[in-house]
Protein backbone atom coordinates (compact mmCIF):
# COMPACT_ATOMS: atom_id res chain seq x y z
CA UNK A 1 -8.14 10.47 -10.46
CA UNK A 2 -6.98 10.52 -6.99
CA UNK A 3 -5.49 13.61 -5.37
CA UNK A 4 -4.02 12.99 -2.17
CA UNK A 5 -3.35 16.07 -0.57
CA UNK A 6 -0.34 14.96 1.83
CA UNK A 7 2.36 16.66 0.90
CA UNK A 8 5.65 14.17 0.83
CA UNK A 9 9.36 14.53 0.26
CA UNK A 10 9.47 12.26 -2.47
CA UNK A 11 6.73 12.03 -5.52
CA UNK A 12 6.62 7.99 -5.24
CA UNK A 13 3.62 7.46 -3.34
CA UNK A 14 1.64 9.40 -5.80
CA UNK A 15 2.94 7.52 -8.87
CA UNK A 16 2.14 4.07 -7.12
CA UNK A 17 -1.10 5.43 -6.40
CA UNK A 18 -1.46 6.40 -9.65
CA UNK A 19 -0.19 3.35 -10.98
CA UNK A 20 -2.95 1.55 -8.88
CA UNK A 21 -5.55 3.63 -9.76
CA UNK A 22 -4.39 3.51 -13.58
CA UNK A 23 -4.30 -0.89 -13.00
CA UNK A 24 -8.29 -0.84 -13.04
CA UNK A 25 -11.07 0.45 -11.79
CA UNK A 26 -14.41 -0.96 -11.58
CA UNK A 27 -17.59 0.09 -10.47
CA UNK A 28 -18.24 -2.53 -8.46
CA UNK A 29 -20.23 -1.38 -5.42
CA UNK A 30 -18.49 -0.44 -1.89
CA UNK A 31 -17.02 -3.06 -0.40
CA UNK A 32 -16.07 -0.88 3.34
CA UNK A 33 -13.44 -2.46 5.57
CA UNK A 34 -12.92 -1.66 8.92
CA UNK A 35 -9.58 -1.67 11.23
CA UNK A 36 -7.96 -0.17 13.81
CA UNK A 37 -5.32 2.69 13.91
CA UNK A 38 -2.78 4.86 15.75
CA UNK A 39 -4.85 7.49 17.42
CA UNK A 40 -2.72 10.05 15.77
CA UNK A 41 -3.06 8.36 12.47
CA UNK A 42 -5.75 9.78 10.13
CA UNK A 43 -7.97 7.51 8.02
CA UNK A 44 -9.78 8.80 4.68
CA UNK A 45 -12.02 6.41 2.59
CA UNK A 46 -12.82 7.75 -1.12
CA UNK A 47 -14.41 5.84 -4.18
CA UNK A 48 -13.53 7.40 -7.29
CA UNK A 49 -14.74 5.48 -10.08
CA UNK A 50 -16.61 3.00 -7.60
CA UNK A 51 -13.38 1.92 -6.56
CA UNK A 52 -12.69 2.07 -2.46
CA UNK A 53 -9.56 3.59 -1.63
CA UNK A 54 -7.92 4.22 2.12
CA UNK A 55 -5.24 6.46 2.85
CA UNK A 56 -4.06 5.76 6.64
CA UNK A 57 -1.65 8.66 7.60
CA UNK A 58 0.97 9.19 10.26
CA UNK A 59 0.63 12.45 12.29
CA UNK A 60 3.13 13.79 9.61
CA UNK A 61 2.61 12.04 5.92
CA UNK A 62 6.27 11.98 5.94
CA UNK A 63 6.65 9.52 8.68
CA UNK A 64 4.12 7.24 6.94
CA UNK A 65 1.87 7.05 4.00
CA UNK A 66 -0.80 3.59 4.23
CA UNK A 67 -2.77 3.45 1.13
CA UNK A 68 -4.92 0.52 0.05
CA UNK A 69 -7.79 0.05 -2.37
CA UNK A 70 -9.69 -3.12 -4.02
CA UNK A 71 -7.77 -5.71 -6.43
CA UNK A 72 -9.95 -5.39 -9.85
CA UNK A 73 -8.98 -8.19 -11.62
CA UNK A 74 -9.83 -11.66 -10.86
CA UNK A 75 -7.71 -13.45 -8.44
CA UNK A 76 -7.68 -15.90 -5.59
CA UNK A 77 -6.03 -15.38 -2.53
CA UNK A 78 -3.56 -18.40 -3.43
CA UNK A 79 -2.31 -15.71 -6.06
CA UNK A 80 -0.76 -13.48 -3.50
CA UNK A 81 2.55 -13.92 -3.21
CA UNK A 82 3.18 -14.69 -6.98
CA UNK A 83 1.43 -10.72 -7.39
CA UNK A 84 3.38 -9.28 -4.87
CA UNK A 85 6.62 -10.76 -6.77
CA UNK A 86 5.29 -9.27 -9.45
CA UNK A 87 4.68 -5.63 -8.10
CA UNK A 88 7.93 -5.55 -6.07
CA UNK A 89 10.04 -6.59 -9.80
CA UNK A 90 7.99 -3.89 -11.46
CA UNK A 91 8.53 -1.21 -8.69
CA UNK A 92 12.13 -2.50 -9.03
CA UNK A 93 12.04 -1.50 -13.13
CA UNK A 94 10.53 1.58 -12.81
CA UNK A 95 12.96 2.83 -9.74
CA UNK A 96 16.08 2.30 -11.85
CA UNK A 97 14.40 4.92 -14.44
CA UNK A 98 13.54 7.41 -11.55
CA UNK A 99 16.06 10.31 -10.16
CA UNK A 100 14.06 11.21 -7.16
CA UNK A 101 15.39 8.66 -5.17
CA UNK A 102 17.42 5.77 -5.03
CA UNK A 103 17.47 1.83 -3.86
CA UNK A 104 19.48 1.34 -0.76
CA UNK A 105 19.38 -2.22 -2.54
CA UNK A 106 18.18 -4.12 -5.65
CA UNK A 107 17.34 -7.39 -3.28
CA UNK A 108 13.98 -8.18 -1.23
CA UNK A 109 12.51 -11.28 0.32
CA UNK A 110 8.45 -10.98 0.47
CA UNK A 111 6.93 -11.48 4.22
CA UNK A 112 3.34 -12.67 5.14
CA UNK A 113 1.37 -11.30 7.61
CA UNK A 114 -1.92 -12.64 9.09
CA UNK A 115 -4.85 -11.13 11.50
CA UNK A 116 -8.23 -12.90 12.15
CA UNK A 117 -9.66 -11.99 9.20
CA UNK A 118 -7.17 -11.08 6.66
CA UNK A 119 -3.69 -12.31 5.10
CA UNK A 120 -1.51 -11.12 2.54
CA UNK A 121 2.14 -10.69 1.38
CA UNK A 122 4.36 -7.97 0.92
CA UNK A 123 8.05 -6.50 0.03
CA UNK A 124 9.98 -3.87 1.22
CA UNK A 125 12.68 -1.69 -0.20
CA UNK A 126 14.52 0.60 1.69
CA UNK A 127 14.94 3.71 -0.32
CA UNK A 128 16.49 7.52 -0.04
CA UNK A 129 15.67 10.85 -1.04
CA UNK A 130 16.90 13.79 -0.51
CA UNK A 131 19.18 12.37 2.33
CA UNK A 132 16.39 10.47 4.13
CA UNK A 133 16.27 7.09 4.32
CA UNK A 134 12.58 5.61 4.11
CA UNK A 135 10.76 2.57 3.55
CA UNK A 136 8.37 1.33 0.48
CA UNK A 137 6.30 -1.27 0.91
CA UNK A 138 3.92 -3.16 -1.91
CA UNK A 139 1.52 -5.47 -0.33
CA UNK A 140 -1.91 -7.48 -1.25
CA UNK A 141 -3.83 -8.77 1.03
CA UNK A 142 -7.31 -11.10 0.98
CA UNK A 143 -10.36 -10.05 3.70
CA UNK A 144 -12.98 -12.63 3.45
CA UNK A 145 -12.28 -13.42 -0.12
CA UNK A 146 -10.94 -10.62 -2.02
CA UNK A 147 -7.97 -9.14 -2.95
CA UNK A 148 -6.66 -5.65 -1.62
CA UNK A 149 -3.31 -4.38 -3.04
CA UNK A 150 -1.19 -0.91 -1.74
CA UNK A 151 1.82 0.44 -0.28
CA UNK A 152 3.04 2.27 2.54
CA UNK A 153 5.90 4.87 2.28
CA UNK A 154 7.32 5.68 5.67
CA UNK A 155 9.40 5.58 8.67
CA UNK A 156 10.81 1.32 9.61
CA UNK A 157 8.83 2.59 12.71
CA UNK A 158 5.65 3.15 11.30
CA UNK A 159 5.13 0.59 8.91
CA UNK A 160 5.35 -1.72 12.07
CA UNK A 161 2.43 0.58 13.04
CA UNK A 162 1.05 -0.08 9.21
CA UNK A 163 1.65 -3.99 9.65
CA UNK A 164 -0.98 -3.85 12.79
CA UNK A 165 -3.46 -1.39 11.06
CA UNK A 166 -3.51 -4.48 8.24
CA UNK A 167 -3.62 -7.44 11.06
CA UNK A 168 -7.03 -5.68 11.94
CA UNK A 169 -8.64 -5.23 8.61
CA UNK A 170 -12.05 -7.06 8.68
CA UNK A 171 -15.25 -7.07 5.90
CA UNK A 172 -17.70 -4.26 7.00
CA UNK A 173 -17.87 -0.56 7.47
């Protein structure tokens, strides 16, 4: 299991990431990706159970939380945005049975994004805790071939930040 040691207002990050890490892992070998970040972003790669995992922080985790890590199960990169419907109706379950925050809305439209080597889908919820509003994102994306799946938990600001750091992602450490 994965301990991230940000520290955020609201436990949801950590239960997707657990729910990600609980969705499979394999030991399939390291498959590093590199991109580009904010300079005041920190990046972490771990590989518990074989599995690569990225956190990509904001200078403060609670302005935004990037975390990504390899799809296990087979799928093709046609399967995208039929997953990401998929994540963003289960999120959408699960957030009706949680009190530590609530939906701004029930509704969300899933977005594609695209960078020279990568593409993917995602949704978006807008979400408050505590008073603050924030955004959750679910994505998947495919670099050369394979299926990566996360979520980013964050300022509207940052995840524009978090869009770029995914435009970049390429095959190779």
């Amino acid at each position: 299991m994965i301990v991230v040691s940000h520290s955020m207002r609201t436990p949801l990050p950590t239960i997707i990431a657990v729910g990600f890490m609980l969705g499979g892992c394999s030991p399939a070998g390291k498959e590093l990706l590199s991109f580009q970040s904010p300079t005041d972003w920190t990046v972490e790669h771990q590989t518990p159970g074989g599995l690569d995992f990225y956190t990509v922080t904001a200078s403060t985790p609670d302005e935004g939380l990037l975390m990504f890590s390899k799809w296990p199960p087979p799928s093709k990169p046609e399967d995208i945005p039929t997953l990401v419907q998929q994540l963003a109706d289960g999120f959408l379950k699960e957030a009706k049975n949680l009190s530590e925050f609530t939906l701004a809305s029930e509704e969300y439209d899933i977005e594609q994004f695209a960078g020279e080597q990568c593409q993917g889908s995602y949704a978006t919820f807008q979400i408050s805790s505590g008073g603050t509003n924030t955004l959750q994102a679910m994505f998947m994306m495919s670099v050369d071939g394979k299926i990566w799946n996360g979520q980013f938990t964050g300022a509207p600001d940052a995840w524009k930040q978090a869009i770029t750091v995914l435009k970049s992602v390429k095959q190779g450490g």
